[in-house]
C-alpha atoms as a PDB file:
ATOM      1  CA  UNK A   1       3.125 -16.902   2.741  1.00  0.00           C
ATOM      2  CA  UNK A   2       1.116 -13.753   0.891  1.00  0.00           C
ATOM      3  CA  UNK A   3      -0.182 -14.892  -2.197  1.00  0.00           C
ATOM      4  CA  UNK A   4      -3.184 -12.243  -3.203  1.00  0.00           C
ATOM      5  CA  UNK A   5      -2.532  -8.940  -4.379  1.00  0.00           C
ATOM      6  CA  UNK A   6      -4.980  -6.954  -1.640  1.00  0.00           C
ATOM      7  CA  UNK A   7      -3.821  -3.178  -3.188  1.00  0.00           C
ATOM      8  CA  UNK A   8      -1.144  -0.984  -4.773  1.00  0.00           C
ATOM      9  CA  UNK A   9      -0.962   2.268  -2.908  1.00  0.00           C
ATOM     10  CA  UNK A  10       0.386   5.308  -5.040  1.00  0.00           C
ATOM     11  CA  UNK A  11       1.821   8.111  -3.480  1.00  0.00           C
ATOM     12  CA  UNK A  12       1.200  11.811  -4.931  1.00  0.00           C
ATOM     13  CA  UNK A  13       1.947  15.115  -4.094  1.00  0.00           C
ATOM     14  CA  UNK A  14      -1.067  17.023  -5.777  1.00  0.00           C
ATOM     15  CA  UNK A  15      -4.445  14.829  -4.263  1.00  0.00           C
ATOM     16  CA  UNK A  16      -6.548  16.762  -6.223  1.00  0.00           C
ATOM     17  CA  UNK A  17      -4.729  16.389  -9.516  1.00  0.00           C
ATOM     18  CA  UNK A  18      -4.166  12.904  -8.861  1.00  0.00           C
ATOM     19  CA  UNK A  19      -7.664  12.317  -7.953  1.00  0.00           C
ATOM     20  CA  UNK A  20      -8.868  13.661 -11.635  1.00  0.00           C
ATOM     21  CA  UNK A  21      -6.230  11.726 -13.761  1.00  0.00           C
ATOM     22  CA  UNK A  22      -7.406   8.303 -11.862  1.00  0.00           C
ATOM     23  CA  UNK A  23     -10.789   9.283 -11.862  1.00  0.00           C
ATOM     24  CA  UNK A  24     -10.998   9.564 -15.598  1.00  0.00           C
ATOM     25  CA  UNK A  25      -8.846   6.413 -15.897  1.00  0.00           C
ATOM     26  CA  UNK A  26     -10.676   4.031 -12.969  1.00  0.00           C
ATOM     27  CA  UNK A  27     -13.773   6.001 -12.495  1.00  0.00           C
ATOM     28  CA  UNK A  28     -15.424   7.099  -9.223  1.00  0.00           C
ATOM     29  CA  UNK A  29     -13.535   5.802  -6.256  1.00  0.00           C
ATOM     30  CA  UNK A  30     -15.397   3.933  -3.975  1.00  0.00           C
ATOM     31  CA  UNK A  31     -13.279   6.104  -0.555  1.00  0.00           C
ATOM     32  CA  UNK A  32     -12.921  10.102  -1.272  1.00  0.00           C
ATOM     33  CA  UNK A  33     -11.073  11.357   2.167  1.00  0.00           C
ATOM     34  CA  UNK A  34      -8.380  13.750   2.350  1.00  0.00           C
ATOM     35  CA  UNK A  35      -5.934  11.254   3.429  1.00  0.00           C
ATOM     36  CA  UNK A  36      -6.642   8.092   0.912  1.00  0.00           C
ATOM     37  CA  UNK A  37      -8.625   8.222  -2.386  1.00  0.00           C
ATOM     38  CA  UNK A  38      -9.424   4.335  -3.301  1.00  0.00           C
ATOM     39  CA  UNK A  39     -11.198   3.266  -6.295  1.00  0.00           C
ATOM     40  CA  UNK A  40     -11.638  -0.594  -7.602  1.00  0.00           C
ATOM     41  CA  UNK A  41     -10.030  -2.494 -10.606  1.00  0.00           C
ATOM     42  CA  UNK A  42     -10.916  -5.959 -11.619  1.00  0.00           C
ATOM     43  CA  UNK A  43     -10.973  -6.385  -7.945  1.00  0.00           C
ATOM     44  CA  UNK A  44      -7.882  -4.943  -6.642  1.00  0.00           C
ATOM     45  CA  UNK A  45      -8.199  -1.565  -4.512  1.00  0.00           C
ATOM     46  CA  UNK A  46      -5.610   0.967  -6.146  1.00  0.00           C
ATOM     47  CA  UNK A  47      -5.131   3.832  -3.275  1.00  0.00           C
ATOM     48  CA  UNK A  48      -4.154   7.211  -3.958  1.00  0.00           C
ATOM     49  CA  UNK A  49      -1.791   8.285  -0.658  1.00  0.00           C
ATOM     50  CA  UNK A  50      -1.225  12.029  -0.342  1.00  0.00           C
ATOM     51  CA  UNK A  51       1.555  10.933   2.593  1.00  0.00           C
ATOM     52  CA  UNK A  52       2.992   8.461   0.723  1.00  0.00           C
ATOM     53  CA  UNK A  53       6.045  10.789   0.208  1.00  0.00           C
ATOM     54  CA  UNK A  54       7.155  12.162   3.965  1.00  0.00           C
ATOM     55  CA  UNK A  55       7.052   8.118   4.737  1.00  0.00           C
ATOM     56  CA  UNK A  56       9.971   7.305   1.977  1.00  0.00           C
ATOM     57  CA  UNK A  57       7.610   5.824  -0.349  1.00  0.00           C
ATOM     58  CA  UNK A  58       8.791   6.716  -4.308  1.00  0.00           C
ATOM     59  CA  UNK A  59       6.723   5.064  -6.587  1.00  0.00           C
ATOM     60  CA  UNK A  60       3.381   2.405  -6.385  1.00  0.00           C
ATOM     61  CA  UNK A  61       3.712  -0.238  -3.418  1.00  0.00           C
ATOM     62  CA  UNK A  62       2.064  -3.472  -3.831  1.00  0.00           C
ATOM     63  CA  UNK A  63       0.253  -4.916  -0.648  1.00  0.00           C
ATOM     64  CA  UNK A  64       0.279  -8.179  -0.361  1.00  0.00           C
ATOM     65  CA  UNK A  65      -2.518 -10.176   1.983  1.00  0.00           C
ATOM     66  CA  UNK A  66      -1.350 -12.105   4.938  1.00  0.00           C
ATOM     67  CA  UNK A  67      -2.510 -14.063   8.002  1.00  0.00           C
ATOM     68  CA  UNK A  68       0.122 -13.144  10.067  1.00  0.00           C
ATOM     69  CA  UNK A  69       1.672  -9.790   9.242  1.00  0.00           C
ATOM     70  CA  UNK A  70       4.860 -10.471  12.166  1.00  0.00           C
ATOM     71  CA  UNK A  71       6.003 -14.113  10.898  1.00  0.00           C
ATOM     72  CA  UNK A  72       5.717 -12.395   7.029  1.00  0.00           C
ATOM     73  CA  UNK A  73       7.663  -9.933   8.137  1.00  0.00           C
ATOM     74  CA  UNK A  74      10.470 -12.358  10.045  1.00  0.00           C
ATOM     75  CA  UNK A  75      10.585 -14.577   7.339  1.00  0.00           C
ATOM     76  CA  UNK A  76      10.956 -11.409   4.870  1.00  0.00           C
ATOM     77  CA  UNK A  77      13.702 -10.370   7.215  1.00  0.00           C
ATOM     78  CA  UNK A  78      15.869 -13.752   6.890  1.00  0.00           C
ATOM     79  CA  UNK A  79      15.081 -13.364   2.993  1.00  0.00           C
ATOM     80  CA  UNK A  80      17.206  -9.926   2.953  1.00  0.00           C
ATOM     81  CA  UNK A  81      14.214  -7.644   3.308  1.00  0.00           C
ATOM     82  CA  UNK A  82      14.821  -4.696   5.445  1.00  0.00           C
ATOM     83  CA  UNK A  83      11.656  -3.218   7.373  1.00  0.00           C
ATOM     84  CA  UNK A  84      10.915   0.586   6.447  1.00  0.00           C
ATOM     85  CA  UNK A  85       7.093   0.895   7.921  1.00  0.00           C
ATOM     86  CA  UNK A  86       6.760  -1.212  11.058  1.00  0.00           C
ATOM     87  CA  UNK A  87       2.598  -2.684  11.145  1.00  0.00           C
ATOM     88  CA  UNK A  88       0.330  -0.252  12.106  1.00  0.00           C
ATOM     89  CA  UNK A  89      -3.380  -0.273  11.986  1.00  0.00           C
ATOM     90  CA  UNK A  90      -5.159   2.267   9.803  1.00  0.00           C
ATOM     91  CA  UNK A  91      -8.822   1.659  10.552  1.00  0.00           C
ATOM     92  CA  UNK A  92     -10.571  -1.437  11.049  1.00  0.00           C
ATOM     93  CA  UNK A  93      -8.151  -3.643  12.286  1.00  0.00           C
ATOM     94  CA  UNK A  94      -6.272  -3.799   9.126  1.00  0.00           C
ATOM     95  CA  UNK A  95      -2.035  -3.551   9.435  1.00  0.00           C
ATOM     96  CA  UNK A  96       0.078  -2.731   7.022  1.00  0.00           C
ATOM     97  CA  UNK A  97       3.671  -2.673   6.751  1.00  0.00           C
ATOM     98  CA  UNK A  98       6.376  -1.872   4.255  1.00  0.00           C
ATOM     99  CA  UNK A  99       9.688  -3.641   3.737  1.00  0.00           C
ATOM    100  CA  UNK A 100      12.515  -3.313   0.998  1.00  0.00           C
ATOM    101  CA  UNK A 101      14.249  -5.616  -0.778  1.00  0.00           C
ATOM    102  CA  UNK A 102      18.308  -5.311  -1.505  1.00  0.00           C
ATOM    103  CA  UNK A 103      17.573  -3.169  -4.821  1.00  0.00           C
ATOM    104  CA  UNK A 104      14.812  -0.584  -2.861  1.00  0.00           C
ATOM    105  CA  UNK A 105      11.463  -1.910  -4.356  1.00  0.00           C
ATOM    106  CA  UNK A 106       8.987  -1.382  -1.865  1.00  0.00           C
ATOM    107  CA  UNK A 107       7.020  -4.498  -0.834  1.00  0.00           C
ATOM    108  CA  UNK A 108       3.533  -3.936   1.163  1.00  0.00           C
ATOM    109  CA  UNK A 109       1.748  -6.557   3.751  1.00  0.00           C
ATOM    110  CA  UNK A 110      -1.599  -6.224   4.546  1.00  0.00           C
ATOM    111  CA  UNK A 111      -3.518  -8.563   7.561  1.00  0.00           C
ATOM    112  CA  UNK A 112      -7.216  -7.713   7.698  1.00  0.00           C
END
């Protein structure tokens, strides 16, 4: 069962733009690529996602940390959840996944 909050991942259009507005908010991010912008607050990464968009994602995701990214996703799956982003690694072992609940929210896993 996830239980820590490991990062919300925003999706935006404009990088650059984005990148300015969370800068002045968060200050310097700690990652600065052209495919993820991260910075740190009060110890949870907030991720600016550039292709956040073309993968169906409308708003902020929450990713939640797990041991076992496949059973969280089964047992998400029995719960209602329907899988939109399958786990795939993106750099250093770490998987993510997105699901959706019944209404749409987006719901993030994350197994380092």
């Amino acid at each position: 069962m996830a239980k820590e909050l490991n990062n919300i991942a925003i999706p935006v259009r404009d990088l650059e733009a984005a990148k300015a507005l969370y800068t002045a908010l968060l200050g310097e991010p700690f990652a600065d690529s052209p495919y993820y912008v991260g910075y740190m607050a009060e110890g949870v990464q907030i991720g600016l996602d550039p292709n956040g968009h073309r993968h169906g994602h409308t708003g902020p995701i929450a990713f939640w940390k797990t041991q076992d990214i496949r059973a969280e996703i089964e047992a998400l799956k029995s719960a209602g959840a329907e899988v939109l982003d399958d786990p795939k690694d993106v750099g250093s072992g770490l998987l993510v996944a997105v699901l959706k609940d019944a209404d749409g929210n987006l719901i993030g896993l994350a197994q380092a």
